[in-house]
N, C-alpha and C. Protein backbone atom coordinates (compact mmCIF):
# COMPACT_ATOMS: atom_id res chain seq x y z
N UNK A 1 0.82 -1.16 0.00
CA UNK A 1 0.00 0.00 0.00
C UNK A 1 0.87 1.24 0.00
N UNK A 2 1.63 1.81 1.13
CA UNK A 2 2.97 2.69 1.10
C UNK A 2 1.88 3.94 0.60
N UNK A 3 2.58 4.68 1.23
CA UNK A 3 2.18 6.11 0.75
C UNK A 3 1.53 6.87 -0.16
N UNK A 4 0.49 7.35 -0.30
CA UNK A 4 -0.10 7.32 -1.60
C UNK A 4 -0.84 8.51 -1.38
N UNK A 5 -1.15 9.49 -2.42
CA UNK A 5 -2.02 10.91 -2.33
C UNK A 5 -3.49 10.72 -3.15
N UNK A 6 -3.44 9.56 -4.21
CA UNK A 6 -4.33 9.09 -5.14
C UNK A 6 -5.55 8.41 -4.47
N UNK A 7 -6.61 8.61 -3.99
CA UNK A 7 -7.83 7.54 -3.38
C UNK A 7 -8.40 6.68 -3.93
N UNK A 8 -7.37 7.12 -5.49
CA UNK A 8 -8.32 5.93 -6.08
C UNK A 8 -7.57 4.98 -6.65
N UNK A 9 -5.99 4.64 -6.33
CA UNK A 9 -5.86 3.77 -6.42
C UNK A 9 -5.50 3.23 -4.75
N UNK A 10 -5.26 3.67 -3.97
CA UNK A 10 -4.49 3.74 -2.20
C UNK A 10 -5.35 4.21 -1.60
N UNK A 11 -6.23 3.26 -0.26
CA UNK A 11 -6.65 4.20 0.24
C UNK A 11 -5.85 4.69 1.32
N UNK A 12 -4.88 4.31 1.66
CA UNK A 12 -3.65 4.30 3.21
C UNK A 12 -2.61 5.13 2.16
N UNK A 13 -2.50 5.70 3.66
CA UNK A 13 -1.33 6.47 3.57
C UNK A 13 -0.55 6.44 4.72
N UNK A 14 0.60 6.81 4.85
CA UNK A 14 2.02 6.52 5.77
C UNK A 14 2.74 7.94 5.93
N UNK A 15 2.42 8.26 6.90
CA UNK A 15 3.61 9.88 6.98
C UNK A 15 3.93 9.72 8.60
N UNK A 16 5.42 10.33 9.06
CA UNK A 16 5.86 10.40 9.86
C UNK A 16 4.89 11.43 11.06
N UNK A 17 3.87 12.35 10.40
CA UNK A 17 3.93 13.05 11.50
C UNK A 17 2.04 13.00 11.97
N UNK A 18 1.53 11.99 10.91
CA UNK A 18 0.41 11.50 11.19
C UNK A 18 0.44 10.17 12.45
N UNK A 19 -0.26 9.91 13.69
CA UNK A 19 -0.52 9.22 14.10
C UNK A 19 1.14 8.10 14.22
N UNK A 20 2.05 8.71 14.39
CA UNK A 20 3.72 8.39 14.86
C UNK A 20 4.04 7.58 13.92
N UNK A 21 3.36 8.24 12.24
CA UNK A 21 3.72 6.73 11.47
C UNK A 21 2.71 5.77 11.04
N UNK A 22 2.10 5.36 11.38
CA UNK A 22 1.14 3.98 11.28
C UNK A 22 0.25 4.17 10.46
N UNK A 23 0.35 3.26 9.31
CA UNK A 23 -0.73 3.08 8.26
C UNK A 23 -1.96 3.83 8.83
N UNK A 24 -2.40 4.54 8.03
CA UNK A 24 -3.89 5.65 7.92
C UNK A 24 -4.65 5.83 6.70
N UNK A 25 -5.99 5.45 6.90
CA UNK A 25 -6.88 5.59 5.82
C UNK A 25 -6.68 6.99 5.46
N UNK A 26 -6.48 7.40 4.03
CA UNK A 26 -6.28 8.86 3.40
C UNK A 26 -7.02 10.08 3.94
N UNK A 27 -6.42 10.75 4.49
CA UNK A 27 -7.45 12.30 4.84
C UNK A 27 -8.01 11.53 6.09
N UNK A 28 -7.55 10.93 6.87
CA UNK A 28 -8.02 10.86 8.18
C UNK A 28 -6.82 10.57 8.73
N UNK A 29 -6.83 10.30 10.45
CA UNK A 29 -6.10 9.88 11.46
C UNK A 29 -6.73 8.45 12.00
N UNK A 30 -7.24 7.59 11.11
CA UNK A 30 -7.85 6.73 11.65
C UNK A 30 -6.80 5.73 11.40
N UNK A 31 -5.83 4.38 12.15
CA UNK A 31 -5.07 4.19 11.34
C UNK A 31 -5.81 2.55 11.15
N UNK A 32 -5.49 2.00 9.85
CA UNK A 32 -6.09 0.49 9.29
C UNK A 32 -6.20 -0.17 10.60
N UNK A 33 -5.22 -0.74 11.21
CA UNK A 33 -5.34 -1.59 12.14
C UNK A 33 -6.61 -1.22 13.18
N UNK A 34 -6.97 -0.68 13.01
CA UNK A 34 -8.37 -0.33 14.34
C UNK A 34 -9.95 -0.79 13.47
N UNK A 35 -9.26 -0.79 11.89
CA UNK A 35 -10.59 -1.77 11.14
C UNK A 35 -10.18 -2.73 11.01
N UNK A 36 -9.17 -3.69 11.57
CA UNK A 36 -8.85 -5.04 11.32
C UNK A 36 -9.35 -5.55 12.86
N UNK A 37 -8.73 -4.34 13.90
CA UNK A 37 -9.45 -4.91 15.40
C UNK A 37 -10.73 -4.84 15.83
N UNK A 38 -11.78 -3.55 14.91
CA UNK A 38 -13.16 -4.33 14.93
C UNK A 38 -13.32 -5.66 14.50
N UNK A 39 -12.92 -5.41 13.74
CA UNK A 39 -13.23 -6.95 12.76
C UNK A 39 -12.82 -7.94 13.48
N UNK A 40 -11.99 -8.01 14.13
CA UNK A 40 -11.83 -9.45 15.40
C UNK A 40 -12.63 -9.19 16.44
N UNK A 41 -12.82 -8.08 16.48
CA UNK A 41 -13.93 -8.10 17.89
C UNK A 41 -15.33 -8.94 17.64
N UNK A 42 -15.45 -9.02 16.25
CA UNK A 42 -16.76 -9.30 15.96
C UNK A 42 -17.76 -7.58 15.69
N UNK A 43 -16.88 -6.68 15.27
CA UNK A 43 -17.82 -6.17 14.60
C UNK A 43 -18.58 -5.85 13.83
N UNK A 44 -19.11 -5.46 12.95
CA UNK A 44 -19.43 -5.64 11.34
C UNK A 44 -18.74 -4.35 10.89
N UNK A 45 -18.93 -4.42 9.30
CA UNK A 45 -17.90 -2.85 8.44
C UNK A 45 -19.07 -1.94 8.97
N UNK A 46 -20.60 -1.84 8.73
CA UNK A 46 -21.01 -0.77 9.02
C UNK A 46 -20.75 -0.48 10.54
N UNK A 47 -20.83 -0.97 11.84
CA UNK A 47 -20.07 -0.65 13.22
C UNK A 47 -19.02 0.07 12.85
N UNK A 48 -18.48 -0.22 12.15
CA UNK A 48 -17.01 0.10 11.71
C UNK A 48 -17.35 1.76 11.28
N UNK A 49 -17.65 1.89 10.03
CA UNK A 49 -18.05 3.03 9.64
C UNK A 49 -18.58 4.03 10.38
N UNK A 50 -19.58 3.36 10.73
CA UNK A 50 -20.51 4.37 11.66
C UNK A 50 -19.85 4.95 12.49
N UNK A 51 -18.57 4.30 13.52
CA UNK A 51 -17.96 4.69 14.24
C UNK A 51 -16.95 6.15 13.46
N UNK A 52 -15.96 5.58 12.70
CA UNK A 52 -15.26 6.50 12.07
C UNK A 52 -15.68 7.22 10.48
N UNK A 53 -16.85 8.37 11.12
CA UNK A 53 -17.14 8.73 9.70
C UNK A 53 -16.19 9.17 8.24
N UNK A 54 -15.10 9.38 8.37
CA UNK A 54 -13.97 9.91 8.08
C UNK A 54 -13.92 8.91 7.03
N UNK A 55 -13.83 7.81 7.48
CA UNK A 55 -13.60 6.53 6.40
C UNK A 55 -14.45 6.01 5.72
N UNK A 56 -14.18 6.34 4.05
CA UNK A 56 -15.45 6.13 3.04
C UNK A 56 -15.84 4.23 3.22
N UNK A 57 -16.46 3.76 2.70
CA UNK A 57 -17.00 2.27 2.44
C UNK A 57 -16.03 1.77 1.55
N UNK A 58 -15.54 2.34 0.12
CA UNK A 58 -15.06 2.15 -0.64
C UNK A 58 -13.37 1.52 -0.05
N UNK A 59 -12.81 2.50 0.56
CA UNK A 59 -11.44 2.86 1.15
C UNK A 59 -11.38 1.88 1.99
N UNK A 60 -12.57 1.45 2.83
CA UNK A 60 -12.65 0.21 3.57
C UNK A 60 -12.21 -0.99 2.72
N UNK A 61 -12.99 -1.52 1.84
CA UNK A 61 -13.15 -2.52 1.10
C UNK A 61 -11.64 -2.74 0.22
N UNK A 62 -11.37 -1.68 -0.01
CA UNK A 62 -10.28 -1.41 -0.69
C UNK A 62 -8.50 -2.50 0.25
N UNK A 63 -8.94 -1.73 1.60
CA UNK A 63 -8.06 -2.10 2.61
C UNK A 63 -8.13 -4.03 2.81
N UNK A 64 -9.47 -4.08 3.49
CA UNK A 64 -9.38 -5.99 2.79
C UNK A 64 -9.57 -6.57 2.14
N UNK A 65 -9.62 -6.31 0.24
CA UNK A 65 -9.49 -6.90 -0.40
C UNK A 65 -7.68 -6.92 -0.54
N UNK A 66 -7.05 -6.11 -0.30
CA UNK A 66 -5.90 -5.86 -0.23
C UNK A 66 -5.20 -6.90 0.51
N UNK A 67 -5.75 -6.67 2.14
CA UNK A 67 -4.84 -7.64 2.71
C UNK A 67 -5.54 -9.45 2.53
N UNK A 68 -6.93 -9.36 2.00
CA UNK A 68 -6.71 -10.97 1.25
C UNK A 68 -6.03 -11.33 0.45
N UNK A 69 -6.16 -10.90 -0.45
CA UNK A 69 -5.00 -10.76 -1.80
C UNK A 69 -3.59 -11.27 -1.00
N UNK A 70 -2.76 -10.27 -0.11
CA UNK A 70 -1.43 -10.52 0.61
C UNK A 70 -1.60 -12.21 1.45
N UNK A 71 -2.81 -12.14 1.61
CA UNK A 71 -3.21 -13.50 2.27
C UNK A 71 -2.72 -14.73 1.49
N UNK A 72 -3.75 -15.01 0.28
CA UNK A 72 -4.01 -15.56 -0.94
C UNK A 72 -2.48 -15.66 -1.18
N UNK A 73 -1.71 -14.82 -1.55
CA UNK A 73 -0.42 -15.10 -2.09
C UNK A 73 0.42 -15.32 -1.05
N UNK A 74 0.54 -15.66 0.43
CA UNK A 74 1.28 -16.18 1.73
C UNK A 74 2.33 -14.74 2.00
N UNK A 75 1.83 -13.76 1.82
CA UNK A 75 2.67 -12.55 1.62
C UNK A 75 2.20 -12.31 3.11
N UNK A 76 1.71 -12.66 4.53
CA UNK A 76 1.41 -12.07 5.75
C UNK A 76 2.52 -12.72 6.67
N UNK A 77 3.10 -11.31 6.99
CA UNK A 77 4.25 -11.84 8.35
C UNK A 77 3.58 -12.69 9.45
N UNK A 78 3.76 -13.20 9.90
CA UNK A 78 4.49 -13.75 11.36
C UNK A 78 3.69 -13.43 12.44
């Protein structure tokens, strides 16, 4: 994913002075990992959303088709 200004191909973005660093859905401070830890909580995407309006549906979907894909190809660390 890495850094990206484009939403329509990236929805994450990576800057040093956003959130100390840590992957962030574009134009927010929300960073990915807090929609991967609903999602183990058992939440659903709209919980998800609803919570952080900031983050489109699209940009969501975008994020785990992404990390299935990394799945699918054994590309997930450790």
């Amino acid at each position: 994913m890495g850094q990206s200004h484009n939403t329509q191909t990236q929805p994450v973005t990576i800057d040093p002075e956003v959130m100390s660093g840590a992957p962030v859905f574009i134009g927010t401070r929300v960073p990915i990992q807090t929609l991967f830890d609903y999602l183990m909580d058992g939440c659903s995407l709209s919980e998800f959303l609803d919570n952080f309006p900031t983050v489109t549906h699209e940009a969501a979907l975008k994020v785990l088709a992404y990390a299935a894909q990394r799945a699918a190809n054994g590309k997930v660390a450790a």
